[in-house]
Protein backbone atom coordinates (compact mmCIF):
# COMPACT_ATOMS: atom_id res chain seq x y z
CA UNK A 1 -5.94 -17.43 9.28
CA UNK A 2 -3.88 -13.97 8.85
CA UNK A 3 -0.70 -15.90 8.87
CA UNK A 4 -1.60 -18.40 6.20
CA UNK A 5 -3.13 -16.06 3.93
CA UNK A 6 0.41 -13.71 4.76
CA UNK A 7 2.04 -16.86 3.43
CA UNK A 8 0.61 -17.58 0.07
CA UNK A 9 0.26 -13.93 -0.96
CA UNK A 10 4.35 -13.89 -0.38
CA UNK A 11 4.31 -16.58 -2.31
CA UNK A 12 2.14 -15.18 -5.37
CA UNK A 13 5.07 -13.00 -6.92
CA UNK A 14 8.57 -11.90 -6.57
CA UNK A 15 7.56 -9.11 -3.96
CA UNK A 16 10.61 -6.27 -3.44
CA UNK A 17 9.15 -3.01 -2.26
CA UNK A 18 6.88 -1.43 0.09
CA UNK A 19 5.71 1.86 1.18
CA UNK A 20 3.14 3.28 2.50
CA UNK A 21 0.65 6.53 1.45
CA UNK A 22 -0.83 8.67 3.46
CA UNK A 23 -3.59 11.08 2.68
CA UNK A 24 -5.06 13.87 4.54
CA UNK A 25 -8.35 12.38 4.10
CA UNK A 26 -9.76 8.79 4.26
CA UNK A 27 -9.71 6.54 1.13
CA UNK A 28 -13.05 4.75 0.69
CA UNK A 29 -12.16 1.25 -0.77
CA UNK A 30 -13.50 1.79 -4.44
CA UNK A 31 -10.97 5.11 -4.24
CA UNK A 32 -8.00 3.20 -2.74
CA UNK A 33 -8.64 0.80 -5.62
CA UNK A 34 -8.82 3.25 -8.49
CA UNK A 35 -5.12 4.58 -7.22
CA UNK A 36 -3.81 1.55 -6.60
CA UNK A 37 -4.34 0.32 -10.31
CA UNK A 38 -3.16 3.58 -11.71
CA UNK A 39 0.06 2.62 -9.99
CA UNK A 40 0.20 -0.54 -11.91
CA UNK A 41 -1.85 1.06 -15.62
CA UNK A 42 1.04 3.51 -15.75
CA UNK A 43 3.68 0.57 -15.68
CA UNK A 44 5.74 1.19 -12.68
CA UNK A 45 5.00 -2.00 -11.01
CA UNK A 46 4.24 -5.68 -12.25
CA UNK A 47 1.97 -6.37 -9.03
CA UNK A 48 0.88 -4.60 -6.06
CA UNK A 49 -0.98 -6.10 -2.88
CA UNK A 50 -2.43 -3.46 -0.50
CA UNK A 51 -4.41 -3.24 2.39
CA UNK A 52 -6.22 -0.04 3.79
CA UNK A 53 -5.81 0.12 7.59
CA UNK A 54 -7.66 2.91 9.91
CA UNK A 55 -5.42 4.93 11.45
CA UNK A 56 -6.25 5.17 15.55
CA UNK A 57 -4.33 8.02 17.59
CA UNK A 58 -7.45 9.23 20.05
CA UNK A 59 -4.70 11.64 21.25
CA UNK A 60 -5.00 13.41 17.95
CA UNK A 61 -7.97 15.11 17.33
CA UNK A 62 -7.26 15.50 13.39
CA UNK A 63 -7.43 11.41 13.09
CA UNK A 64 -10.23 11.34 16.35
CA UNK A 65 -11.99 13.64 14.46
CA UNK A 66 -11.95 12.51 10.71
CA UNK A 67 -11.22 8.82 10.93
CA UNK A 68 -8.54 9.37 8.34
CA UNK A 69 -6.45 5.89 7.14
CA UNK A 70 -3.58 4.62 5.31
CA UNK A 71 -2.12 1.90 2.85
CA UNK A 72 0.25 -0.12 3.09
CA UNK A 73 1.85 -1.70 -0.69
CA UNK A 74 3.20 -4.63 -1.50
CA UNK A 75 4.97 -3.74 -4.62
CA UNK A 76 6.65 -6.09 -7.58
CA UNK A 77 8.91 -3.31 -8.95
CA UNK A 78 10.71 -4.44 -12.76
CA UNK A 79 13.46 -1.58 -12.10
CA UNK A 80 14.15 0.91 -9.26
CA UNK A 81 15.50 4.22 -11.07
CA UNK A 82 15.79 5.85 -7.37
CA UNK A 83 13.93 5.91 -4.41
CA UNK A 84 13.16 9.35 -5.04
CA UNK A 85 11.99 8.86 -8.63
CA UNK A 86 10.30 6.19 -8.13
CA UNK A 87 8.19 7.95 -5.15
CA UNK A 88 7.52 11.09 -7.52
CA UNK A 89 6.13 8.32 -10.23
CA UNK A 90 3.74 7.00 -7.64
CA UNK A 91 2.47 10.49 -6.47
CA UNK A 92 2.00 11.24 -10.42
CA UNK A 93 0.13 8.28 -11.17
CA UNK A 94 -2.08 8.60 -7.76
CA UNK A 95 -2.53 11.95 -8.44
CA UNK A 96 -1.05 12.47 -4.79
CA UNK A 97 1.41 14.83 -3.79
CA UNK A 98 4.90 13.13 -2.78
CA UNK A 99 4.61 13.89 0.74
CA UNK A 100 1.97 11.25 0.79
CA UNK A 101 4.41 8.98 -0.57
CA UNK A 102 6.50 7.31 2.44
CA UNK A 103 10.03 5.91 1.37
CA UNK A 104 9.76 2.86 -1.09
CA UNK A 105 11.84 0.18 1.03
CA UNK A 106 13.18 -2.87 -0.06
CA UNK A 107 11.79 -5.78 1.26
CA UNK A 108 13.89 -8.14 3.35
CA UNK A 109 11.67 -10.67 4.86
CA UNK A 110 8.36 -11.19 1.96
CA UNK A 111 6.43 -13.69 4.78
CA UNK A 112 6.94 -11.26 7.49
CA UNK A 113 6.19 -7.92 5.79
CA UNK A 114 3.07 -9.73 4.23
CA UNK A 115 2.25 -10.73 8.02
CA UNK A 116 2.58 -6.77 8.92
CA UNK A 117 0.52 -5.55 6.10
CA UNK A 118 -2.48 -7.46 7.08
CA UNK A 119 -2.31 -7.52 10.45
CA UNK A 120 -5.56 -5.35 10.89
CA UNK A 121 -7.40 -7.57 8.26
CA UNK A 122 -10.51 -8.74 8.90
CA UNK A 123 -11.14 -5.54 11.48
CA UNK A 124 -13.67 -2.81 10.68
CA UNK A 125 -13.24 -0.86 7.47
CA UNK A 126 -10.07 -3.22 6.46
CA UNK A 127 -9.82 -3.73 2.51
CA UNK A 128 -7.28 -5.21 0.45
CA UNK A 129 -6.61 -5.94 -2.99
CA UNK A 130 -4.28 -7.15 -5.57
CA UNK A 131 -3.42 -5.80 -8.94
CA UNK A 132 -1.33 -6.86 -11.79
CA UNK A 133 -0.39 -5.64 -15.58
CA UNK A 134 -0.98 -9.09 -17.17
């Protein structure tokens, strides 16, 4: 079912970044949501498609301890001024530092990132959305 779904979100738009944020705290899906649209109210991107995955290092007692998570973005990007920029707009329009930021990638394969950035869907506390400025 994962790979299907993988398949026709690839398909909905012209997909050509990703990154990833992480916080130092967990981001409850109606929070993840709310930053995730401010990404795409504040113009930078056309689209985005995210999913919130748990992070799970039991050698870590930070992440044992405070079940902290991540997301993962699909992004449809209408201009890339720099990587850097572009990262600094995101933090702004989070209202995240940029360290939580990682590096806004190009994407190379859209079926097989899509795959990646579901793979936990479906599992306990996944979430995903999709937002778009039309």
């Amino acid at each position: 079912m994962i790979k299907e779904y993988a398949k026709e979100i690839a398909r909905l738009k012209d997909w050509n970044y990703t990154t990833t944020v992480r916080t130092h705290y967990k981001l409850k899906p109606h929070i993840a949501d709310t930053k995730v649209k401010n990404i795409v109210d504040s113009k930078i991107a056309n689209n985005i498609f995210y999913s919130v995955e748990e992070d799970r290092d039991d050698s870590d007692i930070y992440t044992k301890v405070h079940k902290v998570n991540h997301l993962h973005l699909l992004l449809d990007l209408p201009i890339m001024l720099d990587k850097t920029n572009t990262r600094k707009r995101i933090a702004k329009s989070m209202s995240l530092n940029i360290g939580a930021i990682g590096e806004v990638q190009p994407i190379e394969g859209v079926a097989k990132t899509t795959r990646y950035i579901l793979k936990k869907m479906g599992t306990a506390n996944s979430h995903h959305n999709f937002f778009n400025n039309q």
